[in-house]
Protein backbone atom coordinates (compact mmCIF):
# COMPACT_ATOMS: atom_id res chain seq x y z
CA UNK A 1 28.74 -41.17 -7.22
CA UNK A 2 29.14 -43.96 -4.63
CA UNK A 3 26.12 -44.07 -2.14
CA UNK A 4 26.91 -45.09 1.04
CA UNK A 5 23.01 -46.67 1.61
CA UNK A 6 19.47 -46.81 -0.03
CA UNK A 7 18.71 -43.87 2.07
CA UNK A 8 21.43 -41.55 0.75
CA UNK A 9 20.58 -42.48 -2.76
CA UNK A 10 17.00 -41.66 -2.34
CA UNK A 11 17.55 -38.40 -1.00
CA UNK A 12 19.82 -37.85 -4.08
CA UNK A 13 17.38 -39.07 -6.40
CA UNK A 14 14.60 -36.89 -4.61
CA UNK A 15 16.66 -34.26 -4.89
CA UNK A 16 17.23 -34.23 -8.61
CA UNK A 17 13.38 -34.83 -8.62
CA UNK A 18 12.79 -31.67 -7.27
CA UNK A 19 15.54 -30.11 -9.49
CA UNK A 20 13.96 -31.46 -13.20
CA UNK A 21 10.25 -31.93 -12.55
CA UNK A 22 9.18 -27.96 -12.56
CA UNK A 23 7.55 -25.93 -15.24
CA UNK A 24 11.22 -24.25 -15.82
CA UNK A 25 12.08 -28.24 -17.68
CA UNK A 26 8.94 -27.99 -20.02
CA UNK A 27 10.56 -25.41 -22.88
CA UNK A 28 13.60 -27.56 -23.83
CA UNK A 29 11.70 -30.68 -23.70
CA UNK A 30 9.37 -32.65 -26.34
CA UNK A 31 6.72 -32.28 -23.68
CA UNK A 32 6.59 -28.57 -24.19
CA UNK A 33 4.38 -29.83 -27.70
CA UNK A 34 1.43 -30.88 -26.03
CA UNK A 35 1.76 -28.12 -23.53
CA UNK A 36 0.88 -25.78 -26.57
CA UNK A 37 -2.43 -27.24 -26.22
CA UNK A 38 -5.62 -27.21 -23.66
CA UNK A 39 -8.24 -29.57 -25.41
CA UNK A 40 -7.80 -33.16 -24.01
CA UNK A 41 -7.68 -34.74 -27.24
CA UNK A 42 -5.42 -32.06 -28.86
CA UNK A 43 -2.98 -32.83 -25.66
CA UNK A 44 -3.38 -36.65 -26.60
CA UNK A 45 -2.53 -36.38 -29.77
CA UNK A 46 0.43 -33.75 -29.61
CA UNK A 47 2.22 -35.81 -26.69
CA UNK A 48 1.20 -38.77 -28.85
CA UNK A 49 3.31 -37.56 -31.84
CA UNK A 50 5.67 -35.88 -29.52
CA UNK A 51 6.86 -39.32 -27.50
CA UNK A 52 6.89 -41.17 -31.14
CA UNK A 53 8.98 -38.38 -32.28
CA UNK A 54 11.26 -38.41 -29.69
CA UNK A 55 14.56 -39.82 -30.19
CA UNK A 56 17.64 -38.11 -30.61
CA UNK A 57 18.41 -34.33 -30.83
CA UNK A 58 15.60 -32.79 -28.11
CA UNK A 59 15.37 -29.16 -30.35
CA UNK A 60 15.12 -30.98 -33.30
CA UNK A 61 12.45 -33.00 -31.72
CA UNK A 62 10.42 -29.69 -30.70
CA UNK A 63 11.24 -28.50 -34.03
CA UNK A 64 9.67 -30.76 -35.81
CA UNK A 65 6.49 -31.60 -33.73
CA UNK A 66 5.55 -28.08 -33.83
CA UNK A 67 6.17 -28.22 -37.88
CA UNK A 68 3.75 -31.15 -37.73
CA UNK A 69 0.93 -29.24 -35.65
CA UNK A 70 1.05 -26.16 -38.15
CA UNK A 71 0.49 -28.03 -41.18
CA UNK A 72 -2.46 -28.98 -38.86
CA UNK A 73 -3.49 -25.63 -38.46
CA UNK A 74 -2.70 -26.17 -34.77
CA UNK A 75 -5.54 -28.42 -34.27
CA UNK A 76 -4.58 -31.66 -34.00
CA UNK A 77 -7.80 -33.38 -32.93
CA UNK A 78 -10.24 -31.76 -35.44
CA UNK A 79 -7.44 -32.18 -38.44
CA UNK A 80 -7.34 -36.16 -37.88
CA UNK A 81 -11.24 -36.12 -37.59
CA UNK A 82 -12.51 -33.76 -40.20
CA UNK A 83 -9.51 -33.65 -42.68
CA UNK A 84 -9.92 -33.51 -46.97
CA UNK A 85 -7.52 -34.66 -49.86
CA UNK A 86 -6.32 -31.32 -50.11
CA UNK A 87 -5.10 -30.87 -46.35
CA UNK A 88 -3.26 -34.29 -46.03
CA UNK A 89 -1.26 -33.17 -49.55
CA UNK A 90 -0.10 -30.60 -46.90
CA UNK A 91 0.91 -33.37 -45.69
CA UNK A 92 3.42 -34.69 -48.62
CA UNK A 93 7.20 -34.26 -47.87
CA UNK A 94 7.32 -34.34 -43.50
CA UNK A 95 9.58 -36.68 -42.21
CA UNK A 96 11.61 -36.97 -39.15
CA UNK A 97 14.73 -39.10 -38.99
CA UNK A 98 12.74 -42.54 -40.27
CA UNK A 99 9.69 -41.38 -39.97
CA UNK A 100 8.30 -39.72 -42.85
CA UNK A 101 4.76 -39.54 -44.83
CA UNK A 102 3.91 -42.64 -45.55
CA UNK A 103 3.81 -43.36 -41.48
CA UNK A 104 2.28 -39.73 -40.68
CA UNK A 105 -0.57 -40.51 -43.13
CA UNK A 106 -1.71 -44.25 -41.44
CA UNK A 107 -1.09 -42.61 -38.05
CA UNK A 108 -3.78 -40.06 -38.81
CA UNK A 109 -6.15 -42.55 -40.36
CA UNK A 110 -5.60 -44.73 -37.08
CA UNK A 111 -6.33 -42.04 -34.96
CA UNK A 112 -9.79 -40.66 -37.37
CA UNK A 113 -11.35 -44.34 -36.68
CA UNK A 114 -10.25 -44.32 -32.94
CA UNK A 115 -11.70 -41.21 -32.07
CA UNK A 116 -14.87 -41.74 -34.22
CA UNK A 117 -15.89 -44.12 -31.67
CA UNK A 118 -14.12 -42.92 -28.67
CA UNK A 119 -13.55 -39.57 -26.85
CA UNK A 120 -10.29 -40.28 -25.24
CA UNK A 121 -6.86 -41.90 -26.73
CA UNK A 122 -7.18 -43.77 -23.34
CA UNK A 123 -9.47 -46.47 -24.10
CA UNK A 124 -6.70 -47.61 -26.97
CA UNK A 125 -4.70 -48.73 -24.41
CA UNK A 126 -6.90 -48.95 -20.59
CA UNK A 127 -10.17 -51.27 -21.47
CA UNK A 128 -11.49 -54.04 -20.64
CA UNK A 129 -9.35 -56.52 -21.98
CA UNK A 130 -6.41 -54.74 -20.19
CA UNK A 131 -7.58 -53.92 -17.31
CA UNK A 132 -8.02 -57.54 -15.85
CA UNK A 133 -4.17 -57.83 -14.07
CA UNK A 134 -2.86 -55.25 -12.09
CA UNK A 135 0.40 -56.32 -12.01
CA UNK A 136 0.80 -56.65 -15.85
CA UNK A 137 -1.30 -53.58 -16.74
CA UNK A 138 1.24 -51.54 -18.79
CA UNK A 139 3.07 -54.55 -20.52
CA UNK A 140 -0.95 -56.04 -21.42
CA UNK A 141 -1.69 -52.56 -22.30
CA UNK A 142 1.10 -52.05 -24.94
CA UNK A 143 1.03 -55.24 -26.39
CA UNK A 144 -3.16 -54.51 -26.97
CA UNK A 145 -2.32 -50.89 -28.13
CA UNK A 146 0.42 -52.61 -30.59
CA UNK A 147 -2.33 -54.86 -32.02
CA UNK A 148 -5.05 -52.30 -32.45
CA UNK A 149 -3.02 -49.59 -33.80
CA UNK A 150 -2.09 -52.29 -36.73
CA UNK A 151 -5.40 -54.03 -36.97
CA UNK A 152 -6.31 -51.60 -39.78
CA UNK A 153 -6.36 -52.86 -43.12
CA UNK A 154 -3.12 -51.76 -45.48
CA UNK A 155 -0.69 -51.31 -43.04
CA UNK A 156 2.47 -49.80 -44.04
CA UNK A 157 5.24 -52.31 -43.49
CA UNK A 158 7.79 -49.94 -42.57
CA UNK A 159 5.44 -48.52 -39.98
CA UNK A 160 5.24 -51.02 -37.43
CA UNK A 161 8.94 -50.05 -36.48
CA UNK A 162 7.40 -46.46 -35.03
CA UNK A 163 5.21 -48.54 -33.03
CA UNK A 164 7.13 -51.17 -29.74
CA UNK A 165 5.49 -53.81 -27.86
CA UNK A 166 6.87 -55.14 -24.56
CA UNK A 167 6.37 -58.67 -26.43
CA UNK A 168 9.05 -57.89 -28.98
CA UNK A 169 11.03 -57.07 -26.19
CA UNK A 170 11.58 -53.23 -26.44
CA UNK A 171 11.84 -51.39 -23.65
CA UNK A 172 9.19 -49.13 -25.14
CA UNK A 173 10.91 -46.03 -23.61
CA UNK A 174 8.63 -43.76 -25.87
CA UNK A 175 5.25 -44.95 -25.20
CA UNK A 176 6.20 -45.18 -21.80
CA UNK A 177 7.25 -41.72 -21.40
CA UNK A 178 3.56 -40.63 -23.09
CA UNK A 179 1.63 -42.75 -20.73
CA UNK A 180 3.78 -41.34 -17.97
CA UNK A 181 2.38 -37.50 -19.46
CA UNK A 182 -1.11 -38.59 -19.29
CA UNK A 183 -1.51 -40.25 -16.35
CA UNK A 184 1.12 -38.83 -13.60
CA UNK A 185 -0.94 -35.95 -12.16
CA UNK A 186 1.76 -34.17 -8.95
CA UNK A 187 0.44 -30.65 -9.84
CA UNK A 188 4.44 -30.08 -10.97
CA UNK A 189 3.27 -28.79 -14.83
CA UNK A 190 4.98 -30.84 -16.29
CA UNK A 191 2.59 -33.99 -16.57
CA UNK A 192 -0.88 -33.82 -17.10
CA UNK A 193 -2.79 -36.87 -14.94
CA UNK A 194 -5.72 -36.25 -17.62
CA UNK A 195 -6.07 -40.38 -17.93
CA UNK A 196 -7.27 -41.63 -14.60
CA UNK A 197 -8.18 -45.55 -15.89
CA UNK A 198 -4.74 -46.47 -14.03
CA UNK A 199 -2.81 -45.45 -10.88
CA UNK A 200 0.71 -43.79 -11.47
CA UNK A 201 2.24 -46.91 -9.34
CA UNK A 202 1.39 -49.13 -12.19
CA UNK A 203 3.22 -47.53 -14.71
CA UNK A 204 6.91 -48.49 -15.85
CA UNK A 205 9.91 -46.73 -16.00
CA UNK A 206 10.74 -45.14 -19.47
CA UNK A 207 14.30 -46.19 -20.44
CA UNK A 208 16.78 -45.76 -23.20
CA UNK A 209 20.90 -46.16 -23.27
CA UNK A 210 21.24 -42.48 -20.87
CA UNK A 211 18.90 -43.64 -18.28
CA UNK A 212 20.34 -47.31 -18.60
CA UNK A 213 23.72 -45.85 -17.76
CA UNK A 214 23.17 -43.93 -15.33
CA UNK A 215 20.57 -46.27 -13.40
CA UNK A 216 23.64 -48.81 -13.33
CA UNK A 217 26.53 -46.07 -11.80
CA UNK A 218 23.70 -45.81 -9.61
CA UNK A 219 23.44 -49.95 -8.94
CA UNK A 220 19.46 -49.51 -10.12
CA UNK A 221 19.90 -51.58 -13.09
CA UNK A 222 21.95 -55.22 -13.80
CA UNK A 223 21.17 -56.21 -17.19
CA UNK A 224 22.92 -55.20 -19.77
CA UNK A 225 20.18 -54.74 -22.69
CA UNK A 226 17.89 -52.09 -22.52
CA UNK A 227 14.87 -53.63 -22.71
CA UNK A 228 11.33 -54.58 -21.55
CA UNK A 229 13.14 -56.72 -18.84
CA UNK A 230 15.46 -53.87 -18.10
CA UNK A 231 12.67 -51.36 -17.73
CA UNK A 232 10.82 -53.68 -15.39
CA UNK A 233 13.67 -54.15 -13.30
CA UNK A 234 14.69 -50.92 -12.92
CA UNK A 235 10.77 -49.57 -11.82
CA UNK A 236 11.17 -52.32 -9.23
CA UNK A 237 14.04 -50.73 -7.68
CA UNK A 238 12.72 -47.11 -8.13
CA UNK A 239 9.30 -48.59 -6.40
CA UNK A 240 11.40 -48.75 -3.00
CA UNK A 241 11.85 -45.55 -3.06
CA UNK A 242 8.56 -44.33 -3.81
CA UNK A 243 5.79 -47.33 -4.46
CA UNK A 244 3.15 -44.85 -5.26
CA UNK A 245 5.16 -42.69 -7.91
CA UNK A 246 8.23 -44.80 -9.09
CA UNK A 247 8.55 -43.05 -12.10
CA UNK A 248 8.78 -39.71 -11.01
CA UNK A 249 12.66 -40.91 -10.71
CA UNK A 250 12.83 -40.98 -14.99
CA UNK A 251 13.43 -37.23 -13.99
CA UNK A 252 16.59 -37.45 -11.69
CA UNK A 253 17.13 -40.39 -14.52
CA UNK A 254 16.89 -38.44 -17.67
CA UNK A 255 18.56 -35.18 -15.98
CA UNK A 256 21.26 -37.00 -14.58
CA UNK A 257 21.96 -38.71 -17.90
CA UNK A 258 21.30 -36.26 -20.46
CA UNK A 259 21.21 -32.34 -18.85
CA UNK A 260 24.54 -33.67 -16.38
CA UNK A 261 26.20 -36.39 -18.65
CA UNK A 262 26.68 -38.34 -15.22
C-alpha cells in the first residue's frame, strides 16, 4: 500500500490500531496466558514466560504456556516461591522449541531470589541504576535485567540464549513485547499498565522479521537487520505519529504482518 502522505498512513495505522488492540485479539494470542491470571505477580510471571516463549507457531505458544502454569498448579507466583524437590521433578521433561528443563529450572530459581526481596518483577528492570536517562531507559534497562538475571551463581550456558540484551545487539522483540504488557495501560484489555516506574512513550517498539517487513512496505524502517538499531529506528518513526504511545502501532504492525500477511 502506497501512502500518499504521513497523514494518510497514520490514519491507516490508527485504523488497524483500533482493529487489533480489543479484548476480541487476546484468545489467539500468547497474551491470553497472563490474562488467565489476576494476582500482580502471577500476571508477571505468566506474561514473563509467555513473551520468552513466544516465537513461532502462536497456538503452540498458548499451548505450551498454559502446560507450564498447570504443572504449577496454576499458581505461578507461590510455585517459584514456596516450591519442594518433589514439585520441580514435575518439572522434568517440558521443553519448548530450545527451551527445555534445564532453562525452566534456573528461571524459577531466578525468579524465588527476586521476589524474596522484592514484590514486583519491576524493580528487575526500573531501579535506580536505570532510571538515571530518560532517553536510554529501555536499552539501560535490558542490558541491567540481562546482567541480574545471570548474576546467579551456576548459570546454565545454554540459557543465556533465552535471555537478549540491546548490547548484543538483538532487537529484543520478546522482552519488549512483555514490558509493553506491563506498562501500556489504554483501558483496551489487552495490556495491563500494572508497572507505572516508566511512561509508555519510553518504551521501544517490539520487532521481529513480520513487523520488519511490513514497517519497510510501509517506509517506517531502512535497515536491513532486525535489530536493536532497527527497533530504535522504527519507534522513532512510530513516535510522530503518536509521541505519547508509539508502540501502540506493534498492533497495526503485528496484524498487518502476521493476521493479513501484508
Amino acid at each position: 500500500m502506497n501512502m500518499v502522505n504521513k497523514s494518510d498512513l497514520k490514519k491507516f495505522l490508527d485504523k488497524k490500531v483500533e482493529e487489533f488492540n480489543n479484548i476480541y485479539f487476546i484468545k489467539d494470542d500468547p497474551v491470553c496466558i497472563p490474562h488467565l491470571f489476576s494476582k500482580k505477580q502471577d500476571v508477571e510471571i505468566a506474561g514473563f514466560f509467555a513473551a520468552i516463549f513466544a516465537w513461532g507457531i502462536r497456538k503452540t505458544i498458548i499451548n505450551k504456556g498454559t502446560e507450564l502454569f498447570q504443572l504449577m498448579d496454576n499458581a505461578p507466583f507461590d510455585f517459584c516461591l514456596n516450591h519442594t524437590g518433589n514439585d520441580l521433578k514435575k518439572l522434568e521433561g517440558f521443553c519448548h522449541r530450545t527451551f527445555n528443563d534445564t532453562d525452566l529450572l534456573y528461571f524459577i530459581s531466578f525468579l524465588k531470589h527476586h521476589y524474596s526481596k522484592n514484590k514486583s518483577l519491576e524493580s528487575a528492570f526500573f531501579n535506580n541504576k536505570t532510571l538515571d536517562s530518560t532517553d536510554n531507559v529501555v536499552e539501560n534497562s535490558l542490558n541491567y535485567f540481562n546482567q541480574y538475571f545471570f548474576s546467579m551463581e551456576d548459570v546454565p550456558q545454554r540459557t543465556r540464549k533465552h535471555v537478549a540484551s540491546p548490547y548484543k545487539n538483538s532487537s529484543c522483540k520478546r522482552l519488549n513485547m512483555f514490558l509493553r504488557w506491563m506498562v501500556r495501560n489504554d483501558n483496551k484489555g489487552v495490556d495491563f499498565g500494572i508497572w507505572k516506574k516508566i511512561l509508555p512513550s519510553q518504551l521501544i517498539c517490539p520487532v521481529d522479521v513480520h513487523v520488519a517487513r511490513v514497517s519497510k512496505r510501509l517506509n517506517l524502517l531502512k535497515r536491513n537487520q532486525v535489530d536493536w538499531i532497527a527497533a530504535t529506528e522504527l519507534t522513532g518513526e512510530l513516535r510522530k505519529f503518536d509521541k505519547e504511545d508509539p508502540v501502540k502501532y506493534d498492533f497495526a504492525l503485528f496484524g498487518l504482518g502476521i493476521l493479513e500477511k501484508y
